[in-house]
C-alpha atoms as a PDB file:
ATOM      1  CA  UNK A   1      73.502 106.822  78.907  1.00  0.00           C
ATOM      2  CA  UNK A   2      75.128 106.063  82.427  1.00  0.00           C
ATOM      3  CA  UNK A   3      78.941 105.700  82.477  1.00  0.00           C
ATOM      4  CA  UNK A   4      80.457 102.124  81.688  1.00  0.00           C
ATOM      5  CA  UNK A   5      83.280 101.415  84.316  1.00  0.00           C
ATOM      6  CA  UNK A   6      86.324  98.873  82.806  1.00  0.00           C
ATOM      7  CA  UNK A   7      87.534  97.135  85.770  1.00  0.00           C
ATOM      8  CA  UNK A   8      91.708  96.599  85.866  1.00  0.00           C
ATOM      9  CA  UNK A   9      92.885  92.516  86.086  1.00  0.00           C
ATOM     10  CA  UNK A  10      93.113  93.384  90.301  1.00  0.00           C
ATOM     11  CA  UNK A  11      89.493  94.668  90.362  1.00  0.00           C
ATOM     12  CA  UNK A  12      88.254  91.519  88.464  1.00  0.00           C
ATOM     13  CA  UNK A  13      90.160  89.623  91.218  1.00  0.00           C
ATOM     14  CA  UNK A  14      88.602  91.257  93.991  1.00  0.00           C
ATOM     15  CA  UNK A  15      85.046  91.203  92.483  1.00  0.00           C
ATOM     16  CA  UNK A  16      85.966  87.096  91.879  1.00  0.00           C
ATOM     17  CA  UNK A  17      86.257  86.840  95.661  1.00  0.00           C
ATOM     18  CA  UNK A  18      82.927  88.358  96.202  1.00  0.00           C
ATOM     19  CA  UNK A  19      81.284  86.378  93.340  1.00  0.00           C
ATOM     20  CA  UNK A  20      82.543  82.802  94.851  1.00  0.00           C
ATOM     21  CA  UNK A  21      81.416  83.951  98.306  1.00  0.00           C
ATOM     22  CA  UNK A  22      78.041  84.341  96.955  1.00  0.00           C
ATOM     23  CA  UNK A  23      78.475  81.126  95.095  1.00  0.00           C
ATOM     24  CA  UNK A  24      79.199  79.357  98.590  1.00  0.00           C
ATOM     25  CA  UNK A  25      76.042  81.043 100.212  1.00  0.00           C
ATOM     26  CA  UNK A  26      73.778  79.766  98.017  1.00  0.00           C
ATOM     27  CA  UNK A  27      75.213  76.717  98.178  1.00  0.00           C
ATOM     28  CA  UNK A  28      75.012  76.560 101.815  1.00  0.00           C
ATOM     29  CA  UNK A  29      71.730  77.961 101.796  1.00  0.00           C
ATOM     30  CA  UNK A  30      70.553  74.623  99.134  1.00  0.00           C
ATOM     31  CA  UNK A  31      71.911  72.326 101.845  1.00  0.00           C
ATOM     32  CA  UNK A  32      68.793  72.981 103.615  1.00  0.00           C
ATOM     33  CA  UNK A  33      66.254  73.466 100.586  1.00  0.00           C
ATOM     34  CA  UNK A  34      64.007  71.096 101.135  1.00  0.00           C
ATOM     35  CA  UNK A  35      59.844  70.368 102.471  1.00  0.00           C
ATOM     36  CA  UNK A  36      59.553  72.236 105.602  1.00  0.00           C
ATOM     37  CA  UNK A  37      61.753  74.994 105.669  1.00  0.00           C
ATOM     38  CA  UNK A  38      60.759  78.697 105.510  1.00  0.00           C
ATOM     39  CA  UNK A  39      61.797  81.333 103.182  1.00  0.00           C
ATOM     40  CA  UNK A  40      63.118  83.280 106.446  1.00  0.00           C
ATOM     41  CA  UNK A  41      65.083  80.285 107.466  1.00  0.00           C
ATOM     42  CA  UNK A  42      66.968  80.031 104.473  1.00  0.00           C
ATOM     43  CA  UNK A  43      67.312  84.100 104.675  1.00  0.00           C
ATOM     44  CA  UNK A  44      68.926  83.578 108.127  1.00  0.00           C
ATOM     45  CA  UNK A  45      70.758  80.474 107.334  1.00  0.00           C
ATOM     46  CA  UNK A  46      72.429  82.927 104.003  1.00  0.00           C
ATOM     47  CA  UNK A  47      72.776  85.937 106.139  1.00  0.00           C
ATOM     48  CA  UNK A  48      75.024  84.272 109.215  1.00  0.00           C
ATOM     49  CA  UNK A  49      77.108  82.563 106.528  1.00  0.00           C
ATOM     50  CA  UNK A  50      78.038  85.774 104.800  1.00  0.00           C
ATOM     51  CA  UNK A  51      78.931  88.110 108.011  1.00  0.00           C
ATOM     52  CA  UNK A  52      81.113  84.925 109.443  1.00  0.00           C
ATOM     53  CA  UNK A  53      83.100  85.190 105.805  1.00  0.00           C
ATOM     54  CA  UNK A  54      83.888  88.546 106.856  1.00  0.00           C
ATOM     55  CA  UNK A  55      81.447  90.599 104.153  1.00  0.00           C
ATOM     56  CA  UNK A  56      77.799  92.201 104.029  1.00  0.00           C
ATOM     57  CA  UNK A  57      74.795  91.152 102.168  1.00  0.00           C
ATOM     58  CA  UNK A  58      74.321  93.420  98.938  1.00  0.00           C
ATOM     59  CA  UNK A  59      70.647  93.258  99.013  1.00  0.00           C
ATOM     60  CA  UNK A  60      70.196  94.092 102.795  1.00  0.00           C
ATOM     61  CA  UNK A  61      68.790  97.876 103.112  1.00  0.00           C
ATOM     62  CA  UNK A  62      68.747  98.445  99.588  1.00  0.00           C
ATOM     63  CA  UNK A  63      66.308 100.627  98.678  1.00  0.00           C
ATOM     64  CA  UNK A  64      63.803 101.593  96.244  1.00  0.00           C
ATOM     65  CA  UNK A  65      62.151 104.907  96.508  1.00  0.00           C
ATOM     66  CA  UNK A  66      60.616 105.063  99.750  1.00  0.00           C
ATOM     67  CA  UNK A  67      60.358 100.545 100.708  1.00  0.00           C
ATOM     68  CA  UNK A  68      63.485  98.825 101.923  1.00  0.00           C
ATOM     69  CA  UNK A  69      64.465  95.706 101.214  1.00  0.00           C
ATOM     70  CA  UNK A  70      65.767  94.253 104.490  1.00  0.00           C
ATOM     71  CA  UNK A  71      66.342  90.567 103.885  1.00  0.00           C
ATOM     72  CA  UNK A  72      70.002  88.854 102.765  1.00  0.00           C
ATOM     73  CA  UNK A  73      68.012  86.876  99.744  1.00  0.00           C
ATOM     74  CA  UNK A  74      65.549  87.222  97.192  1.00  0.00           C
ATOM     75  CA  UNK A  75      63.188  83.988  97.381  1.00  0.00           C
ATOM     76  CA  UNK A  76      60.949  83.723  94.793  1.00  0.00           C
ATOM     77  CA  UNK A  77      58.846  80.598  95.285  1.00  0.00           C
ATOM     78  CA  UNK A  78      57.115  78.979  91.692  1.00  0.00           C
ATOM     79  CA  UNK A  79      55.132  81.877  90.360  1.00  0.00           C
ATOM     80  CA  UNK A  80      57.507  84.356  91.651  1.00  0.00           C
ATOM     81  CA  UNK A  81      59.798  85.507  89.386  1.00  0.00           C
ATOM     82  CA  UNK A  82      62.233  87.774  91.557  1.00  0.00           C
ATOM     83  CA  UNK A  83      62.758  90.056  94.280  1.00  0.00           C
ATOM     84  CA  UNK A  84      60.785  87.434  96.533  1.00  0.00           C
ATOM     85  CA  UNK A  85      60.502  88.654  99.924  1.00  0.00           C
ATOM     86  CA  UNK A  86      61.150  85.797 102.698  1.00  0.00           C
ATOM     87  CA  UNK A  87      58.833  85.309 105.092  1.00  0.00           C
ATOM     88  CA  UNK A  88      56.732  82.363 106.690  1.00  0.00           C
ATOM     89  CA  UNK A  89      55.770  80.565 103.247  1.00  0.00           C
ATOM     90  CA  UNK A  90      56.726  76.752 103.633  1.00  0.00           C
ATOM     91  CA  UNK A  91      58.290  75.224 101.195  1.00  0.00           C
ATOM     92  CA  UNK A  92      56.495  72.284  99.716  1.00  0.00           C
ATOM     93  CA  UNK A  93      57.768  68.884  97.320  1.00  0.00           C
ATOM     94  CA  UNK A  94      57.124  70.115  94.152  1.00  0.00           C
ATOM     95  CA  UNK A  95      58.073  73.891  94.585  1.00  0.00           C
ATOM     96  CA  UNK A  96      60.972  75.515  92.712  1.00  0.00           C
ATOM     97  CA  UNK A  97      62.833  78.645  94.175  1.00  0.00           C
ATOM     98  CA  UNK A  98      64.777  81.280  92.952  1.00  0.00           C
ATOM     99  CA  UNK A  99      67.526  81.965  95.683  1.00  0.00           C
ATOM    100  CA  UNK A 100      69.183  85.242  94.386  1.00  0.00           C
ATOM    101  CA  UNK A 101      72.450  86.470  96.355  1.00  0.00           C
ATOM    102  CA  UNK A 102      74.732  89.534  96.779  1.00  0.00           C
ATOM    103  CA  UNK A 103      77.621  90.619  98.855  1.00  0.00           C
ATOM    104  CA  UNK A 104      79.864  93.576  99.339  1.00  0.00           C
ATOM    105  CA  UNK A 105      83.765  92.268 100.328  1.00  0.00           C
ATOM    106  CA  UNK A 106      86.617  94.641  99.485  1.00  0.00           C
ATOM    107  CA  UNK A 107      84.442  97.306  98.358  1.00  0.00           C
ATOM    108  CA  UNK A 108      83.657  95.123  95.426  1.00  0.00           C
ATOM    109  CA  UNK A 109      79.821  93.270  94.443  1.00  0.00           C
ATOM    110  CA  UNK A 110      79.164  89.683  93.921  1.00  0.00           C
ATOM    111  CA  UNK A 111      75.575  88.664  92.321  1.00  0.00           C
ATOM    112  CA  UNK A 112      74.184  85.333  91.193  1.00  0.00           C
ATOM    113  CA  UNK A 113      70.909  83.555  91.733  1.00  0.00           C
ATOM    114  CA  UNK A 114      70.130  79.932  91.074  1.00  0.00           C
ATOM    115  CA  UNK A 115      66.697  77.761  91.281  1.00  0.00           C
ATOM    116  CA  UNK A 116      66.476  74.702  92.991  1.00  0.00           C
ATOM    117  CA  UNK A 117      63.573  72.106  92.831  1.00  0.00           C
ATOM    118  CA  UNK A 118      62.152  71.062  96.231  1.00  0.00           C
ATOM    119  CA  UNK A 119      61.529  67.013  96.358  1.00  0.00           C
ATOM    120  CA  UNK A 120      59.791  65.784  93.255  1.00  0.00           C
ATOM    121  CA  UNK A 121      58.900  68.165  90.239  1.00  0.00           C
ATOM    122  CA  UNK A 122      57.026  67.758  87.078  1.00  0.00           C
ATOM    123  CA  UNK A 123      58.906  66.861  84.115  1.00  0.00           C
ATOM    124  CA  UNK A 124      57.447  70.080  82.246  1.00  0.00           C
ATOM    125  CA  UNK A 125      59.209  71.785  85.201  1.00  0.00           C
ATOM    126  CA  UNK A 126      62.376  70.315  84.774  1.00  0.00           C
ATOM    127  CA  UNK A 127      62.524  71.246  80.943  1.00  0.00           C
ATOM    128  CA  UNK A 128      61.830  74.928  82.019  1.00  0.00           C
ATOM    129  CA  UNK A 129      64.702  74.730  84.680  1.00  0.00           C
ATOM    130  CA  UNK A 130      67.248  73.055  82.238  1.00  0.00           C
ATOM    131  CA  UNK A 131      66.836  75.750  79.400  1.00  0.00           C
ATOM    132  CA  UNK A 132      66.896  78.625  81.666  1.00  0.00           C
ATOM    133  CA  UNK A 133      70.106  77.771  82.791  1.00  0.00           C
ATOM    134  CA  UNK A 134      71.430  76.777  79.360  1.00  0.00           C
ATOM    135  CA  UNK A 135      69.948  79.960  77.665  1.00  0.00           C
ATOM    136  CA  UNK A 136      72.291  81.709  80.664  1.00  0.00           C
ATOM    137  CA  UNK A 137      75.242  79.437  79.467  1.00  0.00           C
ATOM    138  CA  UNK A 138      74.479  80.491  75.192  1.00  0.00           C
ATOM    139  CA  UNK A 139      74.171  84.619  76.747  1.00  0.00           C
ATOM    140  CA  UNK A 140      77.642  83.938  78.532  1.00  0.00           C
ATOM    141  CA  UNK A 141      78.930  82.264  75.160  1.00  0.00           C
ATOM    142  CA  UNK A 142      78.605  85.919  73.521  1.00  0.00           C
ATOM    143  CA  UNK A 143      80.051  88.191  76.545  1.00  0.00           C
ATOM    144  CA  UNK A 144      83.435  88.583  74.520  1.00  0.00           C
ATOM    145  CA  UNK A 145      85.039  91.393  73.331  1.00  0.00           C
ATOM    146  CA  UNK A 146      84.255  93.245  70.374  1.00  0.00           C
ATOM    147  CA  UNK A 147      80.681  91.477  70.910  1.00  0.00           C
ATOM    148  CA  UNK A 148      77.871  93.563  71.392  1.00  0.00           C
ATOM    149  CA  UNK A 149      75.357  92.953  74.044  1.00  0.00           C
ATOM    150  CA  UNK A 150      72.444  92.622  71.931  1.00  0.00           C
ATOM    151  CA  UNK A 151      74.666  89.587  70.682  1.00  0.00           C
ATOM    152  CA  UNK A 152      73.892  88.028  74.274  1.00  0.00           C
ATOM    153  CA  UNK A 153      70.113  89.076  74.981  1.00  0.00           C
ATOM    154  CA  UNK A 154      69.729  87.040  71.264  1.00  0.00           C
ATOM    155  CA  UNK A 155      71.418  84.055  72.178  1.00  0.00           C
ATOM    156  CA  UNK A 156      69.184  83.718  75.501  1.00  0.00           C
ATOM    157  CA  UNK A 157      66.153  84.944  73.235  1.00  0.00           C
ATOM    158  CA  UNK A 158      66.381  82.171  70.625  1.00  0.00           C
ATOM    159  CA  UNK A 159      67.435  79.606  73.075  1.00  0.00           C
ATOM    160  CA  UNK A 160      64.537  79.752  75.276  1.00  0.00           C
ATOM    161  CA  UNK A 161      61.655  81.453  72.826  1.00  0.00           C
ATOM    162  CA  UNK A 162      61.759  78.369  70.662  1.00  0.00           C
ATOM    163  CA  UNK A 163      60.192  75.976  73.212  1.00  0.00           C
ATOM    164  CA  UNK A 164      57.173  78.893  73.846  1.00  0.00           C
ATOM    165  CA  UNK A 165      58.545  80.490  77.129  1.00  0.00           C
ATOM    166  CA  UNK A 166      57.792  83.759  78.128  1.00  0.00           C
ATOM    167  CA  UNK A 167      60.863  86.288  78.388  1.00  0.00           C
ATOM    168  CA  UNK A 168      59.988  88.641  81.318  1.00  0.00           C
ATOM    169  CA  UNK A 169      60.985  92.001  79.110  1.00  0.00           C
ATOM    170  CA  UNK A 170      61.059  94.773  82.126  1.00  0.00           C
ATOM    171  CA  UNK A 171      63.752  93.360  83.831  1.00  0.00           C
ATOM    172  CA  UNK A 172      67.336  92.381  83.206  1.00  0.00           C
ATOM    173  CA  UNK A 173      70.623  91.834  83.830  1.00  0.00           C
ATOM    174  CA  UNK A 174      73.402  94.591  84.622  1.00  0.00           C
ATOM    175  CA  UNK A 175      77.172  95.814  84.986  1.00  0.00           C
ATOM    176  CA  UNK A 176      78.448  95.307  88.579  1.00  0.00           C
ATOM    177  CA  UNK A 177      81.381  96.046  90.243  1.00  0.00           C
ATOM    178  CA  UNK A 178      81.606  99.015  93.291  1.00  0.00           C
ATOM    179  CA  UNK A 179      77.979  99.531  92.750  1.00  0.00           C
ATOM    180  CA  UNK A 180      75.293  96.642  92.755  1.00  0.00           C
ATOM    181  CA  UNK A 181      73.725  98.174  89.454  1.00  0.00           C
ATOM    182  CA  UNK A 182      76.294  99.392  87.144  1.00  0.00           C
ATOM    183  CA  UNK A 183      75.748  99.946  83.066  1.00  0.00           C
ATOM    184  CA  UNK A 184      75.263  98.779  80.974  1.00  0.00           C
ATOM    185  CA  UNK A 185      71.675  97.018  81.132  1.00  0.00           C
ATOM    186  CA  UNK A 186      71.479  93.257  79.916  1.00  0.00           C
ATOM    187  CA  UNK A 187      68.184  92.123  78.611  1.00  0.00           C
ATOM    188  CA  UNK A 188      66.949  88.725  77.655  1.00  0.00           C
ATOM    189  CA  UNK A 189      65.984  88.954  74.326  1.00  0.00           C
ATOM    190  CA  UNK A 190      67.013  91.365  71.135  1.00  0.00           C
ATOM    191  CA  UNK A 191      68.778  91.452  68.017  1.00  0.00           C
ATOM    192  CA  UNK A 192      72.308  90.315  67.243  1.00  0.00           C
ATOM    193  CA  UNK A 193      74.823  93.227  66.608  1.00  0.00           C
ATOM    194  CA  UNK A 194      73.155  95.661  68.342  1.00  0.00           C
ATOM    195  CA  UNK A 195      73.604  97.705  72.061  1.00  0.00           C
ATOM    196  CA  UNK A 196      76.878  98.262  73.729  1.00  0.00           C
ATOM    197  CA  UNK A 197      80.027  97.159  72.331  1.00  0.00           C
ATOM    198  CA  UNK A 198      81.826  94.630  74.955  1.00  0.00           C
ATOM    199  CA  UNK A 199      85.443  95.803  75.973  1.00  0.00           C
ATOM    200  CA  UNK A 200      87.563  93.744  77.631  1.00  0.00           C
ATOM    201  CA  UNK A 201      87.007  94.961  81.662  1.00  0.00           C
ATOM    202  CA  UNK A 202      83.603  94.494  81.468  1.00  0.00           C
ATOM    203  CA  UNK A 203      81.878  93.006  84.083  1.00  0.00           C
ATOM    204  CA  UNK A 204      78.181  91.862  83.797  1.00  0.00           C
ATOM    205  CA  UNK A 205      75.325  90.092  85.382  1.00  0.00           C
ATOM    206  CA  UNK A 206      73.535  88.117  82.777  1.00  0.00           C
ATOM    207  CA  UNK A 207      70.583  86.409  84.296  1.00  0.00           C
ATOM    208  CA  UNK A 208      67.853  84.736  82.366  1.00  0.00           C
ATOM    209  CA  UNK A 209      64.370  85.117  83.608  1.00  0.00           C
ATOM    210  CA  UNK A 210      61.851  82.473  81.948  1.00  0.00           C
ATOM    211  CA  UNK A 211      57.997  82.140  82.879  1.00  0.00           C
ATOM    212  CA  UNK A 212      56.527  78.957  81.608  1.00  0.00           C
ATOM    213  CA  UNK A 213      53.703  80.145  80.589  1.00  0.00           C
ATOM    214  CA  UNK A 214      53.269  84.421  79.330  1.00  0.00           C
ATOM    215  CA  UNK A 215      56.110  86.936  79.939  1.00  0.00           C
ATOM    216  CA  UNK A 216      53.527  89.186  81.540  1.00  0.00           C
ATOM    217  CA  UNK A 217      54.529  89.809  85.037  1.00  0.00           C
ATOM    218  CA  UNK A 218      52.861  92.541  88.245  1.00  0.00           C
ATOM    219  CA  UNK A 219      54.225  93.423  91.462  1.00  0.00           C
ATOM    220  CA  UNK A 220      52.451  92.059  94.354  1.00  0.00           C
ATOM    221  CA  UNK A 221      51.235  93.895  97.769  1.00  0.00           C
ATOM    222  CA  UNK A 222      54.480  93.600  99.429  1.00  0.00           C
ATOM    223  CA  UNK A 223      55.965  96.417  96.774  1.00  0.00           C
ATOM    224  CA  UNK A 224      58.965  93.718  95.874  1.00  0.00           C
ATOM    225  CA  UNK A 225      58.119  90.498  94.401  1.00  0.00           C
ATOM    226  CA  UNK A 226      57.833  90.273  91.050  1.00  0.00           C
ATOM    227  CA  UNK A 227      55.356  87.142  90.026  1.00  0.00           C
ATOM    228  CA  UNK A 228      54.209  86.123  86.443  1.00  0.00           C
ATOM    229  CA  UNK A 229      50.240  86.601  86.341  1.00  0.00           C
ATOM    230  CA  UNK A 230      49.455  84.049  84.752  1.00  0.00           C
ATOM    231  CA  UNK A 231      50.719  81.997  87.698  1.00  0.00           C
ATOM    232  CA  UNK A 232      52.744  79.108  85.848  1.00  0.00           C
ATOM    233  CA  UNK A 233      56.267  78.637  86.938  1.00  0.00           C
ATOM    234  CA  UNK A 234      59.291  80.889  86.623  1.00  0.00           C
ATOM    235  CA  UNK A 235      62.966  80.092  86.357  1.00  0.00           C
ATOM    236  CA  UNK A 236      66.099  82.005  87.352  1.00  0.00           C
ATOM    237  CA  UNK A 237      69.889  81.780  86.746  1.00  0.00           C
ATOM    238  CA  UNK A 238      72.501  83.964  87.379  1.00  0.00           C
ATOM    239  CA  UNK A 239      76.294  84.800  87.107  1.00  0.00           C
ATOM    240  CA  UNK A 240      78.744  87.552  86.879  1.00  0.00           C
ATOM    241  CA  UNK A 241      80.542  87.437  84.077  1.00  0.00           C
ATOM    242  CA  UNK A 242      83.770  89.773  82.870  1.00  0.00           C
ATOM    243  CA  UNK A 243      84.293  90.138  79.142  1.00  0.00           C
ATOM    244  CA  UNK A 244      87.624  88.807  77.862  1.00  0.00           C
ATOM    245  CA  UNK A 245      88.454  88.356  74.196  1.00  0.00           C
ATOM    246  CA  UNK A 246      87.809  84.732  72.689  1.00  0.00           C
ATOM    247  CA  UNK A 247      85.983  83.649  75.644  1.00  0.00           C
ATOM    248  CA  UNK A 248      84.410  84.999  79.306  1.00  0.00           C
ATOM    249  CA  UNK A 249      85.318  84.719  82.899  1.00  0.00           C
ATOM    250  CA  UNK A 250      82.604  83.052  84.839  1.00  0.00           C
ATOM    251  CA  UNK A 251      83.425  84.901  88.290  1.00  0.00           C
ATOM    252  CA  UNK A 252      80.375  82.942  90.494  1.00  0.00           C
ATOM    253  CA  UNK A 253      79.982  79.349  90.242  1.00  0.00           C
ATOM    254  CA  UNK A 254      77.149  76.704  90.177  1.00  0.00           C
ATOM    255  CA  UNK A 255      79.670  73.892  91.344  1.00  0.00           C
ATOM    256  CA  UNK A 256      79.234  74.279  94.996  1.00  0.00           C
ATOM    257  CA  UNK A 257      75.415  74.611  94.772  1.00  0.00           C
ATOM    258  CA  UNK A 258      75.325  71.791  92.438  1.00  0.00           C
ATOM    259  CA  UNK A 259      77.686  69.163  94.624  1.00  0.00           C
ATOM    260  CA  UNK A 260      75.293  70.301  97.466  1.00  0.00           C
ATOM    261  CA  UNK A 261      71.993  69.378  95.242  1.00  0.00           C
ATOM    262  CA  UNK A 262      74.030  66.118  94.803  1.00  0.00           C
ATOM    263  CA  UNK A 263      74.656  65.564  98.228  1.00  0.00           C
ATOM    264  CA  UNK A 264      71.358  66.305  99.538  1.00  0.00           C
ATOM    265  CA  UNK A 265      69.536  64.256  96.994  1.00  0.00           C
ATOM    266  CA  UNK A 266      71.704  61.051  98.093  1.00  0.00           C
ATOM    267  CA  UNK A 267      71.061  61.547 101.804  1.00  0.00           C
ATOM    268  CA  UNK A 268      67.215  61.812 101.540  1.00  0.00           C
END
């Protein structure tokens, strides 16, 4: 089992700066989330904002085996679970999109990912998108310490499996801190009392990853995207997260994104 690394009170600060930079890029990116706009549009929009805030995108250059990944985002449009790759795909009323975003600032990682509907969506849509993000909110609930992290993946499991969603099993969430990927792994679903026991100095990634329809998920050509096969809708929610006793420290935030939702949805 890889090392777990407890951060110290001025780590957790310092990663907290990251996170709410990433919180403010999304944000800024969903100020322009609408019909019309291309995936590599938003990836530019994401990528200026970050460098002018004085940090680097996480995800830019990272690599697996021999593919890079050399965009600021992950945009994963309906279907597409994760690791979307922008490009010239349009986005259309009635899309959703997965905008996932990391930075690097102080030496320290950042990491959250939130999906936005574009224009009008189904109502069956909407249900999906609301308990994604409140199966996120019942994982976070349990990221205490003296927990264990099986006592999160349940919480997200029985939140979201009751209402027949698929829980994409092969990937999950993670430890961050001077490293993108840290230990321990967070899944989605599994029993209560069981994994890793939470110390206070944790921090984790918990993000939910719900298809509407099966869990089962394949790569496509492009070696990164991850897409659900049977080609119904996917949702995904993210924040870093560091274990405290009687209750956790939300380090990202949904606030900006969700003002800008707000804001946008009034001036249409």
């Amino acid at each position: 089992m890889s090392k777990i690394y407890l951060k110290t009170d001025e780590e957790i600060e310092l990663i907290r700066e990251s996170c709410l930079l990433v919180s403010r890029t999304i944000a800024e990116t969903g100020k322009y989330i609408r019909e019309g706009i291309s995936t590599i549009e938003l990836d530019k929009i994401a990528e200026e904002f970050i460098r002018d805030h004085g940090a680097k995108p996480a995800f830019k250059g990272y690599r697996k085996e021999e593919s890079v990944f050399d965009y600021t985002l992950c945009v994963s449009v309906n279907e597409q679970v994760v690791h979307g790759v922008p490009g010239s795909y349009v986005l259309k009323n009635g899309d959703i999109v997965s905008v996932d975003c990391g930075v690097l600032k102080n030496g320290f990682y950042g990491d959250s990912a939130y999906t936005f509907a574009v224009g009008d969506i189904s109502n069956e849509v909407k249900q999906l998108l609301t308990a994604t993000k409140e199966s996120l909110y019942k994982g976070i609930e349990n990221a205490v310490a003296g927990k264990r992290i099986g006592d999160i993946s349940s919480a997200v499991e029985e939140h979201v499996s009751k209402l027949g969603y698929g829980i994409v099993r092969e990937l999950v969430g993670h430890g961050i801190g001077r490293n993108l990927h840290e230990a321990p792994e967070v899944p989605n679903y599994g029993k209560r009392g069981s994994g890793v026991r939470m110390e206070e100095g944790l921090v984790i990634a918990i993000e939910p990853m719900i298809n509407m329809g099966k869990r089962d998920i394949q790569v496509e050509k492009d070696g990164w995207t991850i897409s659900a096969i049977d080609k119904k809708p996917s949702a995904h929610f993210e924040h870093t997260v560091a274990v405290k006793k009687g209750k956790a420290d939300i380090l990202t935030t949904f606030e900006f994104i969700e003002q800008e939702v707000k804001l946008t949805k009034e001036t249409v």
